[in-house]
Protein backbone atom coordinates (compact mmCIF):
# COMPACT_ATOMS: atom_id res chain seq x y z
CA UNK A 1 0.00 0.00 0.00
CA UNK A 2 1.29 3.78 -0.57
CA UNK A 3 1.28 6.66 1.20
CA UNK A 4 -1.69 7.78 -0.97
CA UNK A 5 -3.70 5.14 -0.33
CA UNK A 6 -2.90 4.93 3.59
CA UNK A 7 -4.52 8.41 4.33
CA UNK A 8 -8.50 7.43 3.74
CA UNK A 9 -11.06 9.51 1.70
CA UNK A 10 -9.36 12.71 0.42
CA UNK A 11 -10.83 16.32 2.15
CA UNK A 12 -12.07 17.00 -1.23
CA UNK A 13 -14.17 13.79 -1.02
CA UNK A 14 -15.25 14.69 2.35
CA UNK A 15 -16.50 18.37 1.67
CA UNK A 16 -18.23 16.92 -1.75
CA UNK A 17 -20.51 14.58 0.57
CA UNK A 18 -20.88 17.02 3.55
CA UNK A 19 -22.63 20.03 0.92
CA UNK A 20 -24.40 16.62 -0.92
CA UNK A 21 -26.27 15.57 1.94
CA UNK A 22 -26.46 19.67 3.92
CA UNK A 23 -28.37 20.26 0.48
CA UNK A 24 -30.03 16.89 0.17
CA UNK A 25 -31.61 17.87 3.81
CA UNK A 26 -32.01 21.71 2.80
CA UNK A 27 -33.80 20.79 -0.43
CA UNK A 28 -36.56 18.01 2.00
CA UNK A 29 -36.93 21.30 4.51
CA UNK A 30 -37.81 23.27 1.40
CA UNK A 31 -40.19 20.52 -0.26
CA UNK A 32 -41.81 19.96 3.78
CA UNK A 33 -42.60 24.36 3.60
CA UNK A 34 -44.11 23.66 0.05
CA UNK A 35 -46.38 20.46 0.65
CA UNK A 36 -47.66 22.50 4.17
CA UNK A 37 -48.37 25.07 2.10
CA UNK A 38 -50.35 22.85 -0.38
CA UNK A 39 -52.17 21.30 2.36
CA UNK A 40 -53.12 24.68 3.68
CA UNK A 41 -54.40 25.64 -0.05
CA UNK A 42 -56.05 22.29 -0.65
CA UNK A 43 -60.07 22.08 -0.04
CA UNK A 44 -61.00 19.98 2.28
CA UNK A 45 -64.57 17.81 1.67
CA UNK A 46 -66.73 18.58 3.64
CA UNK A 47 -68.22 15.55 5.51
CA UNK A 48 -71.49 15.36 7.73
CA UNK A 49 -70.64 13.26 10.31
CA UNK A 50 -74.51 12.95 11.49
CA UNK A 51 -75.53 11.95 15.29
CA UNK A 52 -73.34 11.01 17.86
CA UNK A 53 -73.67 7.03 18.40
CA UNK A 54 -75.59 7.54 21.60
CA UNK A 55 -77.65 10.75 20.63
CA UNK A 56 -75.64 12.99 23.24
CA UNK A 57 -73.01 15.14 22.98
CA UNK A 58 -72.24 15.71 26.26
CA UNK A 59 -71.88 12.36 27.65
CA UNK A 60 -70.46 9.81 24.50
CA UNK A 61 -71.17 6.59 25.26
CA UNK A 62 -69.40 4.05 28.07
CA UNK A 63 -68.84 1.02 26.41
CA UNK A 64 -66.16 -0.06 28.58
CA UNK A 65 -67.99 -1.10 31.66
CA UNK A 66 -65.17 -0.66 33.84
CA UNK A 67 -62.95 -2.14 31.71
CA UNK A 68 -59.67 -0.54 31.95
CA UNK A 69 -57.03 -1.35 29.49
CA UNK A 70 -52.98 -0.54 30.21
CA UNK A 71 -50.58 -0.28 27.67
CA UNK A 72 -47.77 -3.02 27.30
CA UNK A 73 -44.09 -2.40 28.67
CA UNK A 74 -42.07 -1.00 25.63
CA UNK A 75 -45.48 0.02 23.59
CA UNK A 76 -44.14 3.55 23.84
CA UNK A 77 -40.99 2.67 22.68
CA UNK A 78 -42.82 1.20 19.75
CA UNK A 79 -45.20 4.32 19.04
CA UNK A 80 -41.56 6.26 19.02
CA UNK A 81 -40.12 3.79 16.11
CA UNK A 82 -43.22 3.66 14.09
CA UNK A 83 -43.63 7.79 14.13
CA UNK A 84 -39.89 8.68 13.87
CA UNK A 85 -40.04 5.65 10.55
CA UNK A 86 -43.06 7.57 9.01
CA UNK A 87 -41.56 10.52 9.35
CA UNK A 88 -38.52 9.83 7.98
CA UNK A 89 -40.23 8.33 4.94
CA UNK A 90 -42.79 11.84 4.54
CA UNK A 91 -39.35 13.62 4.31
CA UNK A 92 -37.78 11.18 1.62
CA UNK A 93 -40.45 11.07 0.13
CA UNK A 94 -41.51 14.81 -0.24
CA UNK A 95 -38.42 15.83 -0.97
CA UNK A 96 -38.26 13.31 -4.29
CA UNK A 97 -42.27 14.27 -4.96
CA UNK A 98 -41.53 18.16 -5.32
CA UNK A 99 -38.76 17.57 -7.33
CA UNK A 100 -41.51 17.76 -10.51
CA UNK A 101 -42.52 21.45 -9.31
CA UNK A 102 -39.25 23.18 -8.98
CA UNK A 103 -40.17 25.68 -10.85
CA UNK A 104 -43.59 26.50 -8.61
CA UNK A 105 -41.40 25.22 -5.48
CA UNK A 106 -38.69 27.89 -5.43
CA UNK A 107 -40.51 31.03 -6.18
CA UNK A 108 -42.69 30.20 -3.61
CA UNK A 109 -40.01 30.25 -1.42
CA UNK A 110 -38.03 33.40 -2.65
CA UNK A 111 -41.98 35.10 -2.26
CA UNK A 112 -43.28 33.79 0.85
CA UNK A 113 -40.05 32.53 2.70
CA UNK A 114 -37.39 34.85 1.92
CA UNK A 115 -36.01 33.47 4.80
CA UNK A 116 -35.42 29.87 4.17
CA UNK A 117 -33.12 30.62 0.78
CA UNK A 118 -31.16 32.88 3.14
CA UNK A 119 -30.79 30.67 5.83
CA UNK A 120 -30.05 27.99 3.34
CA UNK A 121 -26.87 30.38 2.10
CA UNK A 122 -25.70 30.78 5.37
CA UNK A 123 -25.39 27.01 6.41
CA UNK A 124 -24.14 26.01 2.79
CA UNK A 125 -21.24 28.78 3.83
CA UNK A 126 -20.43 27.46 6.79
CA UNK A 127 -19.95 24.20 4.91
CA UNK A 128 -17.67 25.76 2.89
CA UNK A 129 -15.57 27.79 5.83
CA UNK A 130 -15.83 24.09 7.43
CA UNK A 131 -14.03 22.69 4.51
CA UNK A 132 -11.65 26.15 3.91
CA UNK A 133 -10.17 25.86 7.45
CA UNK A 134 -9.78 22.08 6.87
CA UNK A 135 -7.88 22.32 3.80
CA UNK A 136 -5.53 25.23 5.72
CA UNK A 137 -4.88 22.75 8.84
CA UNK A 138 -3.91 19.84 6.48
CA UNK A 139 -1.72 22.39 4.69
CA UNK A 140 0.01 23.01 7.95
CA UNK A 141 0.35 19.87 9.00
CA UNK A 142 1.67 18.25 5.74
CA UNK A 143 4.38 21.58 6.07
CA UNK A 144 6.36 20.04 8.61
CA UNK A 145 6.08 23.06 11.43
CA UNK A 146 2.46 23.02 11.91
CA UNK A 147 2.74 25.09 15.24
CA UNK A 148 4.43 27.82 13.33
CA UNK A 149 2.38 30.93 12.14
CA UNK A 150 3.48 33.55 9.84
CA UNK A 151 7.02 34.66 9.80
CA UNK A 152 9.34 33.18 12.46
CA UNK A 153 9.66 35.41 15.48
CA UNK A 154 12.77 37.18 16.39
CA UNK A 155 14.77 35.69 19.50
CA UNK A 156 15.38 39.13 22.07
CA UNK A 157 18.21 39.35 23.37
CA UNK A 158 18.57 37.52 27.05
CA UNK A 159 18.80 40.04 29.78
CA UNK A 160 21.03 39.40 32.50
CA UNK A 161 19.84 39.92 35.97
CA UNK A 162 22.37 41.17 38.68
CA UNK A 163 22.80 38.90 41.62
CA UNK A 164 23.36 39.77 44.88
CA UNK A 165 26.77 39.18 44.89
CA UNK A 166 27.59 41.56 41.65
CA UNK A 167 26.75 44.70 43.72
């Protein structure tokens, strides 16, 4: 093996897939403020739900009879999984959706939510400081001196200090 291929995925690499996936997750925020704001716009049918089962509002009906039922142990823990799964797949999945209507999708944005584009730049920057200042620390440290900044520092003269017995 050489040097080369000793050192792992190159910082170039590493900066491609950090902006890849900051935009990947920019782009599903973008598509999740669009489809909200389709669901908002959407008209909803209107449905006549009729009586209540028992005829009262106030008091629905009982049909438990004392009949109390507990959850299992780790049923939360369950509830969690399934929610955080769904969610995860909404978010794939809007942000592949709403890649059709790009060209409703951003003016939208750059209208409505000036502030998501912006905030958008700003994180995409600090990817790219992120990946600046890396490539200047692997600079230094590849130089040899990685300690040293700038020109080398003059030495100043030593002073002597007078002992006792000189005076």
């Amino acid at each position: 093996m050489s040097a080369a291929e000793d050192r792992g995925m190159s910082l170039e690499k590493v900066a491609l897939l950090a902006f890849a996936l900051v935009t990947y997750f920019l782009w599903g925020g973008a598509a999740a403020i669009y489809q909200a704001h389709l669901d908002e716009t959407a008209v909803a049918p209107v449905v006549d739900a009729g009586e209540p089962p028992n005829g009262n509002d106030d008091h629905p009906a009982d049909d438990s009879a004392g009949l109390r039922i507990r959850p299992r142990r780790g049923a939360g823990l369950v509830a969690v999984v399934v929610v955080t799964l769904m969610a995860i797949w909404t978010f794939v999945a809007n942000s592949v959706v709403h890649l059709a209507s790009i060209h409703r999708l951003i003016p939208y944005l750059l209208t409505e939510h000036i502030w998501y584009p912006v905030f958008s730049a700003v994180v995409l920057g600090v990817v790219g400081l992120g990946y600046w200042w890396m490539s200047r620390l692997q600079a230094d440290l590849e130089s040899g001196n990685p300690f040293q900044r700038g020109r080398p520092r003059k030495k100043l003269p030593k002073i002597r200090i007078p002992k006792p017995t000189d005076l």
